[in-house]
PDB file of N, CA and C in Angstrom:
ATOM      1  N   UNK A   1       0.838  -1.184   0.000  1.00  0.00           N
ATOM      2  CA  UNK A   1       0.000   0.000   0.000  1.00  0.00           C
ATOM      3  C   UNK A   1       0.875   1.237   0.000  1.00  0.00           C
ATOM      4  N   UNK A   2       0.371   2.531  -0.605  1.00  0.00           N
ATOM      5  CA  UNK A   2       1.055   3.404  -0.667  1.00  0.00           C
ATOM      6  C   UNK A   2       1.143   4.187   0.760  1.00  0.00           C
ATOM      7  N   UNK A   3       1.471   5.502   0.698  1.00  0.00           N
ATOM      8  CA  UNK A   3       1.101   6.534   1.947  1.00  0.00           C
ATOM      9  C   UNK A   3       0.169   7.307   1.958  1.00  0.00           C
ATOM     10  N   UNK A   4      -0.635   7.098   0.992  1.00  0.00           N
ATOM     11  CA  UNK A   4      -1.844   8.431   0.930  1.00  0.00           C
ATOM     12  C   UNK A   4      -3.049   7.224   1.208  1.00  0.00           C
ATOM     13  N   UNK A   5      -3.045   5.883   0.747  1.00  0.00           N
ATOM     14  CA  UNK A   5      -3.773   4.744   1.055  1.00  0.00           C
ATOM     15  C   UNK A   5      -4.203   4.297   2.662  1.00  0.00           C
ATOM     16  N   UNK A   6      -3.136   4.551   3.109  1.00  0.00           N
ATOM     17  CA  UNK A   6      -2.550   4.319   4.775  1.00  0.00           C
ATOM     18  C   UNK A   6      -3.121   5.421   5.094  1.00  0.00           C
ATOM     19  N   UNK A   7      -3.161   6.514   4.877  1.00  0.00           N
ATOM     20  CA  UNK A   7      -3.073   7.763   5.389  1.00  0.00           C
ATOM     21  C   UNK A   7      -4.762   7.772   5.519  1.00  0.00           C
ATOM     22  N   UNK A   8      -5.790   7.645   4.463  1.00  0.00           N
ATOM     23  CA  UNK A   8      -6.896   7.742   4.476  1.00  0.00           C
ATOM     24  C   UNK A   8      -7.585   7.021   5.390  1.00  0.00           C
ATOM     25  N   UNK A   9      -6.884   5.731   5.416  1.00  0.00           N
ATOM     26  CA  UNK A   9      -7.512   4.409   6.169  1.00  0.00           C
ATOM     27  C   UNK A   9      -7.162   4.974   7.696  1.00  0.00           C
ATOM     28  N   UNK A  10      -6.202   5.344   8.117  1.00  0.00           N
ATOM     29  CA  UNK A  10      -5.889   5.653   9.516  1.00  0.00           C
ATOM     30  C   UNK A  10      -6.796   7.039   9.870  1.00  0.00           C
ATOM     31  N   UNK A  11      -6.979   7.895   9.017  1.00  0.00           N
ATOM     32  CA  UNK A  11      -7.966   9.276   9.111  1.00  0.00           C
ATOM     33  C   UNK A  11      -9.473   8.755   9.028  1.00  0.00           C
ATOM     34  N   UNK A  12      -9.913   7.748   8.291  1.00  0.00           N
ATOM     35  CA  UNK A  12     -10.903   7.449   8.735  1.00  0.00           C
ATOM     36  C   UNK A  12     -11.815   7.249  10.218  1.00  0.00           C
ATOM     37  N   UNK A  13     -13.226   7.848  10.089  1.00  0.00           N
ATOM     38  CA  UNK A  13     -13.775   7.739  11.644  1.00  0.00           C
ATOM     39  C   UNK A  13     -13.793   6.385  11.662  1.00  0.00           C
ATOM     40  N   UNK A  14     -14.635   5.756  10.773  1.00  0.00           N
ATOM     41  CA  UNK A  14     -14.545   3.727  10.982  1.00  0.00           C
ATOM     42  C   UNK A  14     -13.754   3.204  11.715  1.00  0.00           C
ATOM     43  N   UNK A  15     -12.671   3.759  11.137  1.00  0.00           N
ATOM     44  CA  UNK A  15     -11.255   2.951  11.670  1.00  0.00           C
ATOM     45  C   UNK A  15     -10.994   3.568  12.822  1.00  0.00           C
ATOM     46  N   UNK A  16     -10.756   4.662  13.237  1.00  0.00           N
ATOM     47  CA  UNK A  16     -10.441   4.815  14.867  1.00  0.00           C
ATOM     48  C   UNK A  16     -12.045   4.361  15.379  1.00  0.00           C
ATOM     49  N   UNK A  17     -13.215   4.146  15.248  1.00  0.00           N
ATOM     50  CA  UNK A  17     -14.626   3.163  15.920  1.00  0.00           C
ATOM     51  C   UNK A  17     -13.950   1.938  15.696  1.00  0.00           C
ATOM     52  N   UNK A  18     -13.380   1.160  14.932  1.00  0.00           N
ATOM     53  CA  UNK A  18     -12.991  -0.305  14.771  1.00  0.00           C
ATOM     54  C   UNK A  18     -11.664  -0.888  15.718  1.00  0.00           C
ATOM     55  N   UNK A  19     -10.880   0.358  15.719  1.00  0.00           N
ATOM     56  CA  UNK A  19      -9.560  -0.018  16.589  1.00  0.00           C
ATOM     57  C   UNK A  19     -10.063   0.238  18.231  1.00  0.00           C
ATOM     58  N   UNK A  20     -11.016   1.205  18.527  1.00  0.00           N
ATOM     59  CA  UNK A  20     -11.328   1.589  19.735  1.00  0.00           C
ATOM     60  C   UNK A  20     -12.309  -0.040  20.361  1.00  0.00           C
ATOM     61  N   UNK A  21     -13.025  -0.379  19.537  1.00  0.00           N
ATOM     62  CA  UNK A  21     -13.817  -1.688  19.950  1.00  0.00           C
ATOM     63  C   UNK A  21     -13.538  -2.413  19.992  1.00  0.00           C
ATOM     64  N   UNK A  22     -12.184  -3.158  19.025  1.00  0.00           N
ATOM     65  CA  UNK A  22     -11.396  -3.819  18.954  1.00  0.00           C
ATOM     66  C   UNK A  22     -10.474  -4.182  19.779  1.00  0.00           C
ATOM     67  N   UNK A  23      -9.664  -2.955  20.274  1.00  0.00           N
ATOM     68  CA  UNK A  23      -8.770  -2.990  21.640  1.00  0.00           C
ATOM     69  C   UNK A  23      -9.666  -3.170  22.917  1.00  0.00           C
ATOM     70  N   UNK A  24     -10.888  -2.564  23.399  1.00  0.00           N
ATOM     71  CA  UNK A  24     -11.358  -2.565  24.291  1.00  0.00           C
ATOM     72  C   UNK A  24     -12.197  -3.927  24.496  1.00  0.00           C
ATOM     73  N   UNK A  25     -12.267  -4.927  23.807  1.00  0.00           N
ATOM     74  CA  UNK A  25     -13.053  -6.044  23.772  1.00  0.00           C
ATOM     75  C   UNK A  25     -12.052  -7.277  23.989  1.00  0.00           C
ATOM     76  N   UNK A  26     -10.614  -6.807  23.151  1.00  0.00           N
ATOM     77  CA  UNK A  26      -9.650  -7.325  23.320  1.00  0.00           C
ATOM     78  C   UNK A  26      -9.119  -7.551  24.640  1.00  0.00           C
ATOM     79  N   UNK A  27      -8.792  -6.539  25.294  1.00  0.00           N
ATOM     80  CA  UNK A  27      -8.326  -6.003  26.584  1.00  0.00           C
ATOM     81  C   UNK A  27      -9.181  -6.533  27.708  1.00  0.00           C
ATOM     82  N   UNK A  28     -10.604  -6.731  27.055  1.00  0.00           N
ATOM     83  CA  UNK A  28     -11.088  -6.934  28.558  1.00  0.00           C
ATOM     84  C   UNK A  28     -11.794  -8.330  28.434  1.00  0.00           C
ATOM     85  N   UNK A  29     -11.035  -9.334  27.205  1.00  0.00           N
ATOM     86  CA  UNK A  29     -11.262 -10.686  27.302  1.00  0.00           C
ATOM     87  C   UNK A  29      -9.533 -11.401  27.819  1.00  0.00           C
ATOM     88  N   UNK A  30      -8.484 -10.078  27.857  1.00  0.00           N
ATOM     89  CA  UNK A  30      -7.611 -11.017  28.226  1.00  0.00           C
ATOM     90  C   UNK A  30      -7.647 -10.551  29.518  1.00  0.00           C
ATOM     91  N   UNK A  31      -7.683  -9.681  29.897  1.00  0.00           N
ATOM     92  CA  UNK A  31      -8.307  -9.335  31.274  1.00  0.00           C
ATOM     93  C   UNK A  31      -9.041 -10.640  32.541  1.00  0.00           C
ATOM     94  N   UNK A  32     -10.269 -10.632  31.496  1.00  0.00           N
ATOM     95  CA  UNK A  32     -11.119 -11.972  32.059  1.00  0.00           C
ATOM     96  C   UNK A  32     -10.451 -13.360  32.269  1.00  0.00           C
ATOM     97  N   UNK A  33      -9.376 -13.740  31.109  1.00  0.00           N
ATOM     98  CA  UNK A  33      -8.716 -14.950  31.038  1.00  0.00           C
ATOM     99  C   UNK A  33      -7.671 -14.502  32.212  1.00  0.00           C
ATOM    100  N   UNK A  34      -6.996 -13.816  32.091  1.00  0.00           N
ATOM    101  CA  UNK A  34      -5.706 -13.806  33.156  1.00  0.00           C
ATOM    102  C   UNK A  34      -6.395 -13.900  35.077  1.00  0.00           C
ATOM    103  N   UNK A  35      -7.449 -13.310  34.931  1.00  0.00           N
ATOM    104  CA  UNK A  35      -8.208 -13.597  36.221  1.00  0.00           C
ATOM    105  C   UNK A  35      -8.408 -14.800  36.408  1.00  0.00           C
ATOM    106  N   UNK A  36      -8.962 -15.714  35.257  1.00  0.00           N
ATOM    107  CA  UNK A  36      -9.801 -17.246  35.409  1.00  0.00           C
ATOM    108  C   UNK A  36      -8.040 -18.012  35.719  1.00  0.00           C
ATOM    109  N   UNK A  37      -7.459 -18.007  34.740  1.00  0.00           N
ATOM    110  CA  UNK A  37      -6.034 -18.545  34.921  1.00  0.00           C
ATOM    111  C   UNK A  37      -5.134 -18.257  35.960  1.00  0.00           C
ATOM    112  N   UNK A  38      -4.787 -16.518  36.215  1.00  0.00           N
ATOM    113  CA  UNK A  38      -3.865 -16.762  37.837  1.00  0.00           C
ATOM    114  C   UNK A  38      -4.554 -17.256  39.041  1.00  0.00           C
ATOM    115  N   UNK A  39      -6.159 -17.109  38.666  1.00  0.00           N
ATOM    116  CA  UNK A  39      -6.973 -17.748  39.903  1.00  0.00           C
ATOM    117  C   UNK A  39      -7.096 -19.214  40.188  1.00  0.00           C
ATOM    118  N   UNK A  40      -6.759 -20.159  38.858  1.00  0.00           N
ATOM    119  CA  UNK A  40      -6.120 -21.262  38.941  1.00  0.00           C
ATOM    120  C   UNK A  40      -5.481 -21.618  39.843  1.00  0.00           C
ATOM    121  N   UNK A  41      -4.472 -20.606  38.993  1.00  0.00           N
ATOM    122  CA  UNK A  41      -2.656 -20.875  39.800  1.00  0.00           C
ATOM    123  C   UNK A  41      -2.969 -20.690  40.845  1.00  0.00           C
ATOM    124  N   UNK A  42      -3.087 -19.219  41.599  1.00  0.00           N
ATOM    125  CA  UNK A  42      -3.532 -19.258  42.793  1.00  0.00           C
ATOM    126  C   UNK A  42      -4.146 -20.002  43.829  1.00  0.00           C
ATOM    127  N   UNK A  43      -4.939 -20.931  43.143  1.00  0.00           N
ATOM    128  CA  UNK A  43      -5.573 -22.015  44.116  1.00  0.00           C
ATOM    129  C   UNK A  43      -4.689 -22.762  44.390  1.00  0.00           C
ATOM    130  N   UNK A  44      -3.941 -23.210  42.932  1.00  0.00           N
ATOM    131  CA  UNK A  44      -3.311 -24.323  43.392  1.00  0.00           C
ATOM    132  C   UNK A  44      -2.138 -24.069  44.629  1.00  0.00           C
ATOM    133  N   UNK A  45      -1.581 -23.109  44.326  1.00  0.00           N
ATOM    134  CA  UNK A  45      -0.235 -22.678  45.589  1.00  0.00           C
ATOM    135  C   UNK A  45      -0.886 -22.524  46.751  1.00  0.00           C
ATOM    136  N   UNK A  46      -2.123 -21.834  47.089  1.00  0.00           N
ATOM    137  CA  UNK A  46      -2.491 -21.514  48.500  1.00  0.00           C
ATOM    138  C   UNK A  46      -3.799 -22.396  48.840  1.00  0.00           C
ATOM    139  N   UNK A  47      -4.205 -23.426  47.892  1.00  0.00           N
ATOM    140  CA  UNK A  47      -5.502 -24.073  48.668  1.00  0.00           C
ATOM    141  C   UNK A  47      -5.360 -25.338  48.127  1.00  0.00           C
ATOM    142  N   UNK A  48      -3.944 -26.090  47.871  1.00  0.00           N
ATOM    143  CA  UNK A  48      -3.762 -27.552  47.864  1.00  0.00           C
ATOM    144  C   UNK A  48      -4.871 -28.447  48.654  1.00  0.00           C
ATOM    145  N   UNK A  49      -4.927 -28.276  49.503  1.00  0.00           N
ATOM    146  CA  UNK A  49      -6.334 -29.441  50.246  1.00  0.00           C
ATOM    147  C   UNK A  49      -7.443 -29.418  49.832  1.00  0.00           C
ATOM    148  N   UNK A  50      -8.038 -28.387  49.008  1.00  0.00           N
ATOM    149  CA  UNK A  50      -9.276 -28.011  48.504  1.00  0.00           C
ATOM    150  C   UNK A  50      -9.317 -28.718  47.489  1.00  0.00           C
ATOM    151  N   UNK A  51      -8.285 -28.747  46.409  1.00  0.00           N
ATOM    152  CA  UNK A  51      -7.898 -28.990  45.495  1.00  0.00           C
ATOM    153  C   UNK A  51      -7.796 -30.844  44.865  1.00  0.00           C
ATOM    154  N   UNK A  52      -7.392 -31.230  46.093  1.00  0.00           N
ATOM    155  CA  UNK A  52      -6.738 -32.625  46.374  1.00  0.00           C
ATOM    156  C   UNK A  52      -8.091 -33.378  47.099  1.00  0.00           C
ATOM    157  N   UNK A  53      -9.083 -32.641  47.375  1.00  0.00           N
ATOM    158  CA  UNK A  53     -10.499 -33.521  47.929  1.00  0.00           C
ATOM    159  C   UNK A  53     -10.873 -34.247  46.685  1.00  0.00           C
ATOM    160  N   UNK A  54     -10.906 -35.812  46.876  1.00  0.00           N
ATOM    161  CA  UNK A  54     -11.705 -36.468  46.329  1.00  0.00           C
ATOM    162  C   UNK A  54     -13.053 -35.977  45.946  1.00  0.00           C
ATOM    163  N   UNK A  55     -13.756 -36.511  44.692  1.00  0.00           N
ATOM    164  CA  UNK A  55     -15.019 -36.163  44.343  1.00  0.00           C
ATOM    165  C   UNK A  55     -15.951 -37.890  44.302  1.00  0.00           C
ATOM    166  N   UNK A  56     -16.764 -37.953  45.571  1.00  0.00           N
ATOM    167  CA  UNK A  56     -17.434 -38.702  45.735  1.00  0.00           C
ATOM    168  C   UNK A  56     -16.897 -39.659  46.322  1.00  0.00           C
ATOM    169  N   UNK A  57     -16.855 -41.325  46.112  1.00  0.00           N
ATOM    170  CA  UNK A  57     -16.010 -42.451  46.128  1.00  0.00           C
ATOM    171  C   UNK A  57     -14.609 -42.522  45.308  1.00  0.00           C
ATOM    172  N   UNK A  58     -14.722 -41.763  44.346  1.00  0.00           N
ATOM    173  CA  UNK A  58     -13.926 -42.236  43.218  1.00  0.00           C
ATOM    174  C   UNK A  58     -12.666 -41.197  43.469  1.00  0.00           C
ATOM    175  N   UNK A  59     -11.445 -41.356  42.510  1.00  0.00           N
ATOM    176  CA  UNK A  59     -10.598 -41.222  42.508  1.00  0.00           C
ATOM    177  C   UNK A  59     -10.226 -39.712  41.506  1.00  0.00           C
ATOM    178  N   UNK A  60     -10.918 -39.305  41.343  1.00  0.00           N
ATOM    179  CA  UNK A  60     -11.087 -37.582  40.883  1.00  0.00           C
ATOM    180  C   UNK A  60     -10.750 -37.209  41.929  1.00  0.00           C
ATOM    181  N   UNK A  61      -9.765 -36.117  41.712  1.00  0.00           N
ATOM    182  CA  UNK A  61      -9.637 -34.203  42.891  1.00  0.00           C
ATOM    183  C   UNK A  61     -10.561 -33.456  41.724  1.00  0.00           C
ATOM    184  N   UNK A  62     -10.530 -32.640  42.546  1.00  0.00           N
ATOM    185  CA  UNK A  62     -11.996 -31.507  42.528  1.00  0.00           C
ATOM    186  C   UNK A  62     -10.883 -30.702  41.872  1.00  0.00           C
ATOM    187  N   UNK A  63      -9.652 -30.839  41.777  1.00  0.00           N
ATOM    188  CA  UNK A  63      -8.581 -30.108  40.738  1.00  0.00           C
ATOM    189  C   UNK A  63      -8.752 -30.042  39.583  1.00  0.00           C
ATOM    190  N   UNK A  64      -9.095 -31.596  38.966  1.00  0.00           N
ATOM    191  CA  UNK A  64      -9.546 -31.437  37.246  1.00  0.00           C
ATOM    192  C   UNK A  64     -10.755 -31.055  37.210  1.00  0.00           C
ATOM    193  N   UNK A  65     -11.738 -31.137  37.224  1.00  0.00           N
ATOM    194  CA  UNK A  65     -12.681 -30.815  36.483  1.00  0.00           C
ATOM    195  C   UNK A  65     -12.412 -28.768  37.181  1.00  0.00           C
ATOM    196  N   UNK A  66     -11.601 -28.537  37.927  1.00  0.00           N
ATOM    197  CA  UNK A  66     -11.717 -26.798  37.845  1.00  0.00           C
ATOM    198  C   UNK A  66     -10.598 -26.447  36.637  1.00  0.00           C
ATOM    199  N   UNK A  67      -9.726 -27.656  36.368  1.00  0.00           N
ATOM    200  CA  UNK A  67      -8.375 -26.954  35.172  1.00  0.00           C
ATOM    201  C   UNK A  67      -9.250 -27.216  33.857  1.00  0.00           C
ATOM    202  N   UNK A  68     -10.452 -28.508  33.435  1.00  0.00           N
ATOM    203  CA  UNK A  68     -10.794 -28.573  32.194  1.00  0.00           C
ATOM    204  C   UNK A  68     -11.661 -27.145  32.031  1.00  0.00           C
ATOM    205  N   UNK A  69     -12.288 -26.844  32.946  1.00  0.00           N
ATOM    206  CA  UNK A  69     -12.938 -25.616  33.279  1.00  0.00           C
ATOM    207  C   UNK A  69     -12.545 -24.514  33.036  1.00  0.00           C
ATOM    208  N   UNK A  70     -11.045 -24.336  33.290  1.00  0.00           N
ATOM    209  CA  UNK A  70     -10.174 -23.188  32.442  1.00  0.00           C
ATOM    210  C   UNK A  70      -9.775 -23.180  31.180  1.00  0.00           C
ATOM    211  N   UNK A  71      -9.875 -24.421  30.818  1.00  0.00           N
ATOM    212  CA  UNK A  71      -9.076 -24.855  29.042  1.00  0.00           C
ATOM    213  C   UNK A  71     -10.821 -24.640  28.324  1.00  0.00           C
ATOM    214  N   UNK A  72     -12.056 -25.075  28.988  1.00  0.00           N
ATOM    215  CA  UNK A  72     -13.133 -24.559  28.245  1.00  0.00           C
ATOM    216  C   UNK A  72     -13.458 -23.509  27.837  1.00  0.00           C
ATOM    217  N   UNK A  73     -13.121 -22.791  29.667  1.00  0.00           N
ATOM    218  CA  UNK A  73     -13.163 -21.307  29.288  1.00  0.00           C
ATOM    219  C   UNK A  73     -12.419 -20.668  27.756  1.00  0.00           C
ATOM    220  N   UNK A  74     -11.427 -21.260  28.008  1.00  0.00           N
ATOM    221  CA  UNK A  74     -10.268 -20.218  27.361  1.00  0.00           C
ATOM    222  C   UNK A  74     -10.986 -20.769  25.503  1.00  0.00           C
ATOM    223  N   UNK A  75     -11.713 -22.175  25.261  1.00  0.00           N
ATOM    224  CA  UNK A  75     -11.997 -22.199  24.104  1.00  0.00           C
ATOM    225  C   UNK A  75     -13.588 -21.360  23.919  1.00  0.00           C
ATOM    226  N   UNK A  76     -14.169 -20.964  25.089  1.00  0.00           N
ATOM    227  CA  UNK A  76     -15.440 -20.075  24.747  1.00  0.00           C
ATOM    228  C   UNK A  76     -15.169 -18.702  24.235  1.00  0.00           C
ATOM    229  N   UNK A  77     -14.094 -18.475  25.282  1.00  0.00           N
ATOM    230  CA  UNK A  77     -13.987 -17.246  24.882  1.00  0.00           C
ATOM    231  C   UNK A  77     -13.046 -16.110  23.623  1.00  0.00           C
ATOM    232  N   UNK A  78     -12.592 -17.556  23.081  1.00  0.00           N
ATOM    233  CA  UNK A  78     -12.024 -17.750  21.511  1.00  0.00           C
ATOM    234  C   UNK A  78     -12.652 -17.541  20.781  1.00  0.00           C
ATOM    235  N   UNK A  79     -13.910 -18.628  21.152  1.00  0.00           N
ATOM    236  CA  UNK A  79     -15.279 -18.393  20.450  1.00  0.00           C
ATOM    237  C   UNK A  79     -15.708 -17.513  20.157  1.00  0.00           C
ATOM    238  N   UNK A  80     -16.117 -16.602  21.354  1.00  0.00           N
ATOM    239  CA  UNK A  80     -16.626 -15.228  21.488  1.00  0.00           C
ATOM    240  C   UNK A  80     -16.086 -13.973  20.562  1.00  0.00           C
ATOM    241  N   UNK A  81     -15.014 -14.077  20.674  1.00  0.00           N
ATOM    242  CA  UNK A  81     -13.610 -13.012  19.482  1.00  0.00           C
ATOM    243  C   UNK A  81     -14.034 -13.453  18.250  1.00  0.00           C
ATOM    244  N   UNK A  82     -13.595 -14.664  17.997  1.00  0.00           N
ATOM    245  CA  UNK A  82     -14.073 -15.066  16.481  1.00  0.00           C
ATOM    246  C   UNK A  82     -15.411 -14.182  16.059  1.00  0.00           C
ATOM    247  N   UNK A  83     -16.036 -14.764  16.807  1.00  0.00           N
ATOM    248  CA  UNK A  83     -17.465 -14.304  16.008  1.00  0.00           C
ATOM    249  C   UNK A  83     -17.860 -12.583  16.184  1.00  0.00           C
ATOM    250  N   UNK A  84     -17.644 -12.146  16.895  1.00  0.00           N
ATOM    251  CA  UNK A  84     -17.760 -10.724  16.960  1.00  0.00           C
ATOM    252  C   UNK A  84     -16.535 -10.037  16.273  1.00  0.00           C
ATOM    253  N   UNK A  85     -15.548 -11.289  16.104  1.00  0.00           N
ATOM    254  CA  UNK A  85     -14.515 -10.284  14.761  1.00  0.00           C
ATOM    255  C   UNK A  85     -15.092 -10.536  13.321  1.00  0.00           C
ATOM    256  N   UNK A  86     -15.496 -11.991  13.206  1.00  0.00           N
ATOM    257  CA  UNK A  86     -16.177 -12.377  11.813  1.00  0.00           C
ATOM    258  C   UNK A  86     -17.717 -11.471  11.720  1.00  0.00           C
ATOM    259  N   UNK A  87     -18.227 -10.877  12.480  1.00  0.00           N
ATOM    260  CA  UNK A  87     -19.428 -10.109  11.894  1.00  0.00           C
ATOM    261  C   UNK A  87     -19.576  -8.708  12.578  1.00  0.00           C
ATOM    262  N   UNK A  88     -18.988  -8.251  13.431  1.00  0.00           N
ATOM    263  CA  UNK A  88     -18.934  -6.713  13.980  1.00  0.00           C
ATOM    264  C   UNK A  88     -17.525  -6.189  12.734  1.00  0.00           C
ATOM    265  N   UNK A  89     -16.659  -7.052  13.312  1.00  0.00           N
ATOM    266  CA  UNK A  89     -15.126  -5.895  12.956  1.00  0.00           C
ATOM    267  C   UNK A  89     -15.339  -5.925  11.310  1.00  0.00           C
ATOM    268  N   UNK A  90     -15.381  -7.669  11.029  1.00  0.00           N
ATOM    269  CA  UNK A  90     -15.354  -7.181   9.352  1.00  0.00           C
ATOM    270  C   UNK A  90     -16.447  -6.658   8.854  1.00  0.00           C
ATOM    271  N   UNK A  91     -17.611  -6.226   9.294  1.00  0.00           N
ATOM    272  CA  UNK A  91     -18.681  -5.350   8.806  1.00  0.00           C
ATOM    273  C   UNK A  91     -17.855  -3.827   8.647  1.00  0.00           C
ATOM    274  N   UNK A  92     -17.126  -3.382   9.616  1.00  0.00           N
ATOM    275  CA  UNK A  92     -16.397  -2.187   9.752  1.00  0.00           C
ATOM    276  C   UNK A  92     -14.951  -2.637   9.021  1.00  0.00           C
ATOM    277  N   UNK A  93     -14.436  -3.087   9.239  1.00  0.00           N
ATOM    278  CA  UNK A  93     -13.088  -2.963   8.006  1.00  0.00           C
ATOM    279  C   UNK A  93     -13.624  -3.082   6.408  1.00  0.00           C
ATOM    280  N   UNK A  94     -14.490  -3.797   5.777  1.00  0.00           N
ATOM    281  CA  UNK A  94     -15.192  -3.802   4.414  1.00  0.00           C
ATOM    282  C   UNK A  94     -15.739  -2.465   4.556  1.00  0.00           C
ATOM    283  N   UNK A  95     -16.323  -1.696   5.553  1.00  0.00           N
ATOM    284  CA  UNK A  95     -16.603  -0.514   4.705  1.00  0.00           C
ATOM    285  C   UNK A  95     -15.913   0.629   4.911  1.00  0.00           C
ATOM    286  N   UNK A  96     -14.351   0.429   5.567  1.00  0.00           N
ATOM    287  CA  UNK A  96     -13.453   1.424   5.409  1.00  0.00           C
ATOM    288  C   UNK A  96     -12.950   1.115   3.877  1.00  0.00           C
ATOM    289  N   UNK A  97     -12.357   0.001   3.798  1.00  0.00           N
ATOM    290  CA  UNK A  97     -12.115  -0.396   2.409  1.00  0.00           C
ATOM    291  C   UNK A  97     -13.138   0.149   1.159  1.00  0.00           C
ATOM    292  N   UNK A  98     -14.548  -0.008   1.684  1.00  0.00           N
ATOM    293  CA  UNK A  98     -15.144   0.258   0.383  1.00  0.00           C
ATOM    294  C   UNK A  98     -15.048   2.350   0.201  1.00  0.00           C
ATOM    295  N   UNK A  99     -14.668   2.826   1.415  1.00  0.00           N
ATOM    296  CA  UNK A  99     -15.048   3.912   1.369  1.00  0.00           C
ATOM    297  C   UNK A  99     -13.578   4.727   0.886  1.00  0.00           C
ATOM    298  N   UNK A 100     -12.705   4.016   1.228  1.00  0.00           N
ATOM    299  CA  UNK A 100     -11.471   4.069   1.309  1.00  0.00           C
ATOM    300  C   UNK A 100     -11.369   3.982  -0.722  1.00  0.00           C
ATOM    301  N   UNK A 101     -11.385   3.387  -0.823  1.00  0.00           N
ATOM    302  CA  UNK A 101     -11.413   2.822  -2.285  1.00  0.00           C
ATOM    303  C   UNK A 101     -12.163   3.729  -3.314  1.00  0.00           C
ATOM    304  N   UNK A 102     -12.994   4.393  -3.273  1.00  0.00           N
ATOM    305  CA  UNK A 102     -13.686   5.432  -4.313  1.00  0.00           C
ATOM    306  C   UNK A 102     -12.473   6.033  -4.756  1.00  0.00           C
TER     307      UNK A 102
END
């Protein structure tokens, strides 16, 4: 791309609305993950016994099913990005491009 190409696309309002929603949705899903994950960790260093309780008769800790719980999380909320990038963001980048482009 040239500099007057760049130049339009970055002066565009779209595009500072697309980078502003973008970062802020961004920011506050890794936000959410780093909470679910050091709160993991955190358990595990300061509440080992909690952790290490059997579930029922059987031979489960109450440890896994809270770590598959974080690896779900972390694929929902993959989920979540995807799809609000596949139909919010590229609704707004196609029509900087289209506007961009005249």
């Amino acid at each position: 791309m040239n500099d007057s190409v760049v130049n339009k696309i970055q002066s565009h309002p779209k595009y500072r609305e697309l980078r502003s929603k973008r970062n802020s949705f961004g920011w506050g899903l890794t936000l959410l993950m780093m909470v679910v994950y050091y709160g993991y960790i955190a358990l595990i260093a300061f509440n080992k016994p909690f952790l290490a309780q059997t579930m029922g008769t059987g031979v489960t800790s109450v440890g896994v099913p809270i770590g598959m719980g974080v690896i779900v999380f972390t694929i929902l909320i993959t989920g979540i990005y995807v799809r609000r990038a596949n139909s919010e963001f590229d609704e707004l980048t196609a029509a900087i491009l289209k506007d961009v482009s005249k």
